[in-house]
N, C-alpha and C. Protein backbone atom coordinates (compact mmCIF):
# COMPACT_ATOMS: atom_id res chain seq x y z
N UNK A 1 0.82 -1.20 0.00
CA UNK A 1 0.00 0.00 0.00
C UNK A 1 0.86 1.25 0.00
N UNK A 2 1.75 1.79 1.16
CA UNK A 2 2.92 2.25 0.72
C UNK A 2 3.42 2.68 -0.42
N UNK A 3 3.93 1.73 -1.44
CA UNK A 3 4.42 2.02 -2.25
C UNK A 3 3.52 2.52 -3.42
N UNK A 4 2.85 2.15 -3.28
CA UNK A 4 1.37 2.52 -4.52
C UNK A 4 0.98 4.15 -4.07
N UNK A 5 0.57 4.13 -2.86
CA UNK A 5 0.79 6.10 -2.64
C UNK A 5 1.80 6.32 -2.76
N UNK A 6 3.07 5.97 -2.62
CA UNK A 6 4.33 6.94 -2.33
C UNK A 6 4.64 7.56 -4.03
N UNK A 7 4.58 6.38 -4.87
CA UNK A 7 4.54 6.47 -6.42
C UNK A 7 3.99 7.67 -6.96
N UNK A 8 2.34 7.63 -5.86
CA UNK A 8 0.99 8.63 -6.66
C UNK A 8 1.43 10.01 -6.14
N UNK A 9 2.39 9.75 -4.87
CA UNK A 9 2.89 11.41 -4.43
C UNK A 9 3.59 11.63 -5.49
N UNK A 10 4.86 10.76 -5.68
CA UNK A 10 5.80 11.27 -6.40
C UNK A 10 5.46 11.93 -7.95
N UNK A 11 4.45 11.29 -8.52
CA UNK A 11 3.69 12.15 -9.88
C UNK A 11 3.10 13.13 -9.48
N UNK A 12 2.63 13.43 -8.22
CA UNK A 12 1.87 14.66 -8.18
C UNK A 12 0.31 14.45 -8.43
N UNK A 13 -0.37 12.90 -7.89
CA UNK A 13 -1.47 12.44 -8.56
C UNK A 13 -2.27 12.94 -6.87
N UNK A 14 -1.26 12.55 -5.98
CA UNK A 14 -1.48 12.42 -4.34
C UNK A 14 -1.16 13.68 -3.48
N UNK A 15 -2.00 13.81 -2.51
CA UNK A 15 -1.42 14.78 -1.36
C UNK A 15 -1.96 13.97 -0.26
N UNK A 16 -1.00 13.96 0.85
CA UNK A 16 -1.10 13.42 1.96
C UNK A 16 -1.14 14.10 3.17
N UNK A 17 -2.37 14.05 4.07
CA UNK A 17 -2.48 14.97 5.31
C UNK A 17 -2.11 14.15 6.76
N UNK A 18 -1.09 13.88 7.00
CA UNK A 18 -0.88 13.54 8.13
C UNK A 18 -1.62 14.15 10.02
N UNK A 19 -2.28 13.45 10.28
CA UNK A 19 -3.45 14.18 10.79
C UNK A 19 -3.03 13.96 12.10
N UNK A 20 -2.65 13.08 12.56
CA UNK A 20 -1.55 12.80 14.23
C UNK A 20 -0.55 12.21 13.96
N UNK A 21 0.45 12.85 15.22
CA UNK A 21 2.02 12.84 15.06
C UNK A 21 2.16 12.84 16.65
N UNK A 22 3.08 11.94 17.18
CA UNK A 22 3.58 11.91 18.09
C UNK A 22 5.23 11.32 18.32
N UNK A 23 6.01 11.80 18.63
CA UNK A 23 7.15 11.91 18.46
C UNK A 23 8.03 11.93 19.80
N UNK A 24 8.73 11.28 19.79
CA UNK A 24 9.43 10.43 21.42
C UNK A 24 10.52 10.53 21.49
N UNK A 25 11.25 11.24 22.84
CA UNK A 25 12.97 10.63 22.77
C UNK A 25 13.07 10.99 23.69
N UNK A 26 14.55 10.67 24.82
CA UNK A 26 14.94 10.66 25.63
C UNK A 26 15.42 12.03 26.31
N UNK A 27 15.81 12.94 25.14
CA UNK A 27 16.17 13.73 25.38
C UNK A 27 16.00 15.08 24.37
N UNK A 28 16.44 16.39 24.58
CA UNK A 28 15.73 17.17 23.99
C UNK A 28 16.94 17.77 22.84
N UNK A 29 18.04 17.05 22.62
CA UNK A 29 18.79 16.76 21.30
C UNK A 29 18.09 16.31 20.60
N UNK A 30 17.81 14.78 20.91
CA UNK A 30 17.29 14.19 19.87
C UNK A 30 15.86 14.26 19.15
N UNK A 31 15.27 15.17 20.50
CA UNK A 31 13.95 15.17 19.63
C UNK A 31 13.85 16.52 18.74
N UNK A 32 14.99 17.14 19.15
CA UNK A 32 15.16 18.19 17.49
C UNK A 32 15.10 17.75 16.36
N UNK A 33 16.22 16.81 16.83
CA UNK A 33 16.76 16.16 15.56
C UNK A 33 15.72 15.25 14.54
N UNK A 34 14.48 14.83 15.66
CA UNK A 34 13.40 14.42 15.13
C UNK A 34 12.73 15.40 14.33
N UNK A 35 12.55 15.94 15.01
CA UNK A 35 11.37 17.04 14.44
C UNK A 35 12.25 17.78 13.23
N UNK A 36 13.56 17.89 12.96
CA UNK A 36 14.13 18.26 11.70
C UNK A 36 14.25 17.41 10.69
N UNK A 37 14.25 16.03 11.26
CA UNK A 37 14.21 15.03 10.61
C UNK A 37 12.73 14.89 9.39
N UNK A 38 11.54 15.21 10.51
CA UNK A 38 10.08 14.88 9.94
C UNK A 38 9.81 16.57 9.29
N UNK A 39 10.62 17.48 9.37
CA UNK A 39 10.18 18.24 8.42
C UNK A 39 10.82 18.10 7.31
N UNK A 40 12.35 17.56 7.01
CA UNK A 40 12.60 17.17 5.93
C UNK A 40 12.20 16.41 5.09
N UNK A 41 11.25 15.62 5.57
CA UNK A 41 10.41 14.00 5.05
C UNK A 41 9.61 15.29 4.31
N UNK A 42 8.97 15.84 5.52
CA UNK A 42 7.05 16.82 4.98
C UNK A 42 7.93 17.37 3.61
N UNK A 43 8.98 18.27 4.00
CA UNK A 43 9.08 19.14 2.22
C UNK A 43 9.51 18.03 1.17
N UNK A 44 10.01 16.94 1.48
CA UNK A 44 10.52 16.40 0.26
C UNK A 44 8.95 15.36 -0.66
N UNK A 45 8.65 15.04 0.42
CA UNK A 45 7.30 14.32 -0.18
C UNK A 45 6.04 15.47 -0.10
N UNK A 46 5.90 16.51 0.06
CA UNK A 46 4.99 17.50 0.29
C UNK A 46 3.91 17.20 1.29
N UNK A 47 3.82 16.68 2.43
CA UNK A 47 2.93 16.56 3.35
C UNK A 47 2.46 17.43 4.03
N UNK A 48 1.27 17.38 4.17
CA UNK A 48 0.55 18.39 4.99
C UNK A 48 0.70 18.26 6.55
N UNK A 49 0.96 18.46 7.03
CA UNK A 49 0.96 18.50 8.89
C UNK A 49 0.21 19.38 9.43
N UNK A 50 -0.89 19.21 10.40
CA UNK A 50 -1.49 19.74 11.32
C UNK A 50 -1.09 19.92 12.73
N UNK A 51 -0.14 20.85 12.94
CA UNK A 51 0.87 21.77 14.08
C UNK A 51 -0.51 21.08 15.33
N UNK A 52 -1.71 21.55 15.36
CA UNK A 52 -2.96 21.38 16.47
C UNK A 52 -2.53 19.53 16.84
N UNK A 53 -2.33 18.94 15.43
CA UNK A 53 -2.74 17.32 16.58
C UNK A 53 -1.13 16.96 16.10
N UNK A 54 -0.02 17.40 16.43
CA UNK A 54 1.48 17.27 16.43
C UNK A 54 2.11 17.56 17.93
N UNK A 55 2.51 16.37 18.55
CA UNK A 55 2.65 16.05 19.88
C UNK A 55 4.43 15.78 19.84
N UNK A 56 5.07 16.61 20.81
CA UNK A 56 6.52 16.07 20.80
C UNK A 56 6.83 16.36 22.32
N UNK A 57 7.08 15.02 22.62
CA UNK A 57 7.01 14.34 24.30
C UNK A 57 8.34 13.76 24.49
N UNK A 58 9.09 14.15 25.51
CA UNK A 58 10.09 13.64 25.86
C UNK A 58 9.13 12.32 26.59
N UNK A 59 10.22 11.39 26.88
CA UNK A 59 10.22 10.33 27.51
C UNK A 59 10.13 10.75 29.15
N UNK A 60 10.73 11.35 29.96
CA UNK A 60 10.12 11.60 30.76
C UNK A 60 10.26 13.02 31.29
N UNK A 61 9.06 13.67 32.32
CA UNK A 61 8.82 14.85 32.80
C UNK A 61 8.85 15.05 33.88
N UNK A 62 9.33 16.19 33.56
CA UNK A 62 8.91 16.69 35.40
C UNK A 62 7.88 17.59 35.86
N UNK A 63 7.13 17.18 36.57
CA UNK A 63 5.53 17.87 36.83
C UNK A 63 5.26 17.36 38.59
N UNK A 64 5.05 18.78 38.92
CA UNK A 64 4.56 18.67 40.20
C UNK A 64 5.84 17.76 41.44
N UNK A 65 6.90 18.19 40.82
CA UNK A 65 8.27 18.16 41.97
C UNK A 65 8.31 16.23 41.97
N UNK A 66 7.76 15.74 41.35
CA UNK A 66 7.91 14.19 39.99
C UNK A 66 8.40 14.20 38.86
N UNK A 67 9.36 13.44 38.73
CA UNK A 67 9.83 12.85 37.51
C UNK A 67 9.06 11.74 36.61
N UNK A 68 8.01 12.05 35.96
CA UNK A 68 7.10 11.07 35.45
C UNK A 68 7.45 10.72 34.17
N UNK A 69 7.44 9.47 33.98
CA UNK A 69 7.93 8.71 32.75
C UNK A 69 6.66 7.22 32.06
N UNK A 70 6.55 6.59 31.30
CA UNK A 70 6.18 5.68 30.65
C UNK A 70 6.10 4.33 31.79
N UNK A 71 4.44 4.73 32.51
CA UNK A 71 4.69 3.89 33.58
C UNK A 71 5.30 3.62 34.72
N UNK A 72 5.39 5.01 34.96
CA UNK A 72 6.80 5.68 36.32
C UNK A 72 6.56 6.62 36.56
N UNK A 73 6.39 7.03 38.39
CA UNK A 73 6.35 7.97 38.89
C UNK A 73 7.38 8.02 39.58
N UNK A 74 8.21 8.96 39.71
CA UNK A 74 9.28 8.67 41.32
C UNK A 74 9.36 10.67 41.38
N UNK A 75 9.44 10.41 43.17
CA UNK A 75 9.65 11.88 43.60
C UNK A 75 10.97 12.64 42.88
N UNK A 76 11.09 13.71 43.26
CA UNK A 76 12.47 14.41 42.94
C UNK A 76 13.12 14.90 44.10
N UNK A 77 13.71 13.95 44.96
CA UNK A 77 14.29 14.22 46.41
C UNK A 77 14.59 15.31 46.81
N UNK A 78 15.59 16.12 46.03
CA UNK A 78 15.90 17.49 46.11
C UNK A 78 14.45 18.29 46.73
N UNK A 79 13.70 18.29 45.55
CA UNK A 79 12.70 19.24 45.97
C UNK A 79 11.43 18.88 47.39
N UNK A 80 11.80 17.26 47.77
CA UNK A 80 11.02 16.62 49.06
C UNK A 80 11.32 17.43 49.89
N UNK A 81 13.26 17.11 50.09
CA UNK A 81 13.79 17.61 50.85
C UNK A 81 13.47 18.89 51.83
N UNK A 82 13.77 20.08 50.36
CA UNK A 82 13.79 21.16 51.08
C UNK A 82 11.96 21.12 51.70
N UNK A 83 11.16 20.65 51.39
CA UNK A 83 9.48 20.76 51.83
C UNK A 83 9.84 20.49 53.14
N UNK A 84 9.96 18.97 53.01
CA UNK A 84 10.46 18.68 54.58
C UNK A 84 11.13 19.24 55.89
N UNK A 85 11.57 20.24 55.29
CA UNK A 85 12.52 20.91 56.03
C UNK A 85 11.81 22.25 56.36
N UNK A 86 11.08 22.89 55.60
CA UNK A 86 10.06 23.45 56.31
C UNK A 86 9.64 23.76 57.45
N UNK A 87 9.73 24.97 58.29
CA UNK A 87 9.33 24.68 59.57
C UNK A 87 7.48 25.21 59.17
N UNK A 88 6.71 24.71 60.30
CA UNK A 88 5.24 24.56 60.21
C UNK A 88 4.70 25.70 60.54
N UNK A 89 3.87 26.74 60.88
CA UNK A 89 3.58 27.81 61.12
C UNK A 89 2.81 27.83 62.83
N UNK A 90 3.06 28.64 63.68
CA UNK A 90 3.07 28.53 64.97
C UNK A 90 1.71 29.34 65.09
């Protein structure tokens, strides 16, 4: 199937709207390098991309003083710490 559109792009018979995109890496090198990567694909085959449903997610985050990842939560000690340390209000 593939190859039968890729053909109909290449004549100019096809346009292709890529309608979700989600895009993964470890780190925020590589997911440049992604996202320079998939715009070189979009201009060379002329694809349409919709920026609204185009998702680029590191592998894991930090939200709410958590390091959350793919089935993983773990605290971020540093920031326990200083809470903990907190004195309480009298």
């Amino acid at each position: 199937m593939y190859t039968f559109v890729e053909k109909l792009i290449d004549r100019g018979s096809a346009s292709v709207n890529i309608d979700n995109i989600l895009l993964l890496s470890h780190t925020k090198v590589h997911m440049i390098e992604l996202i320079e990567q998939l715009h070189h694909v979009r201009q060379m085959k002329n694809f349409e991309i919709v920026p609204e449903k185009s998702f680029y997610v590191l592998m894991t985050v930090k939200f709410l003083r958590h390091e959350c990842g793919n089935l993983t939560i773990k605290p971020i000690h540093s920031d326990n710490d200083g809470i903990h340390k907190l004195k309480t209000p009298t």
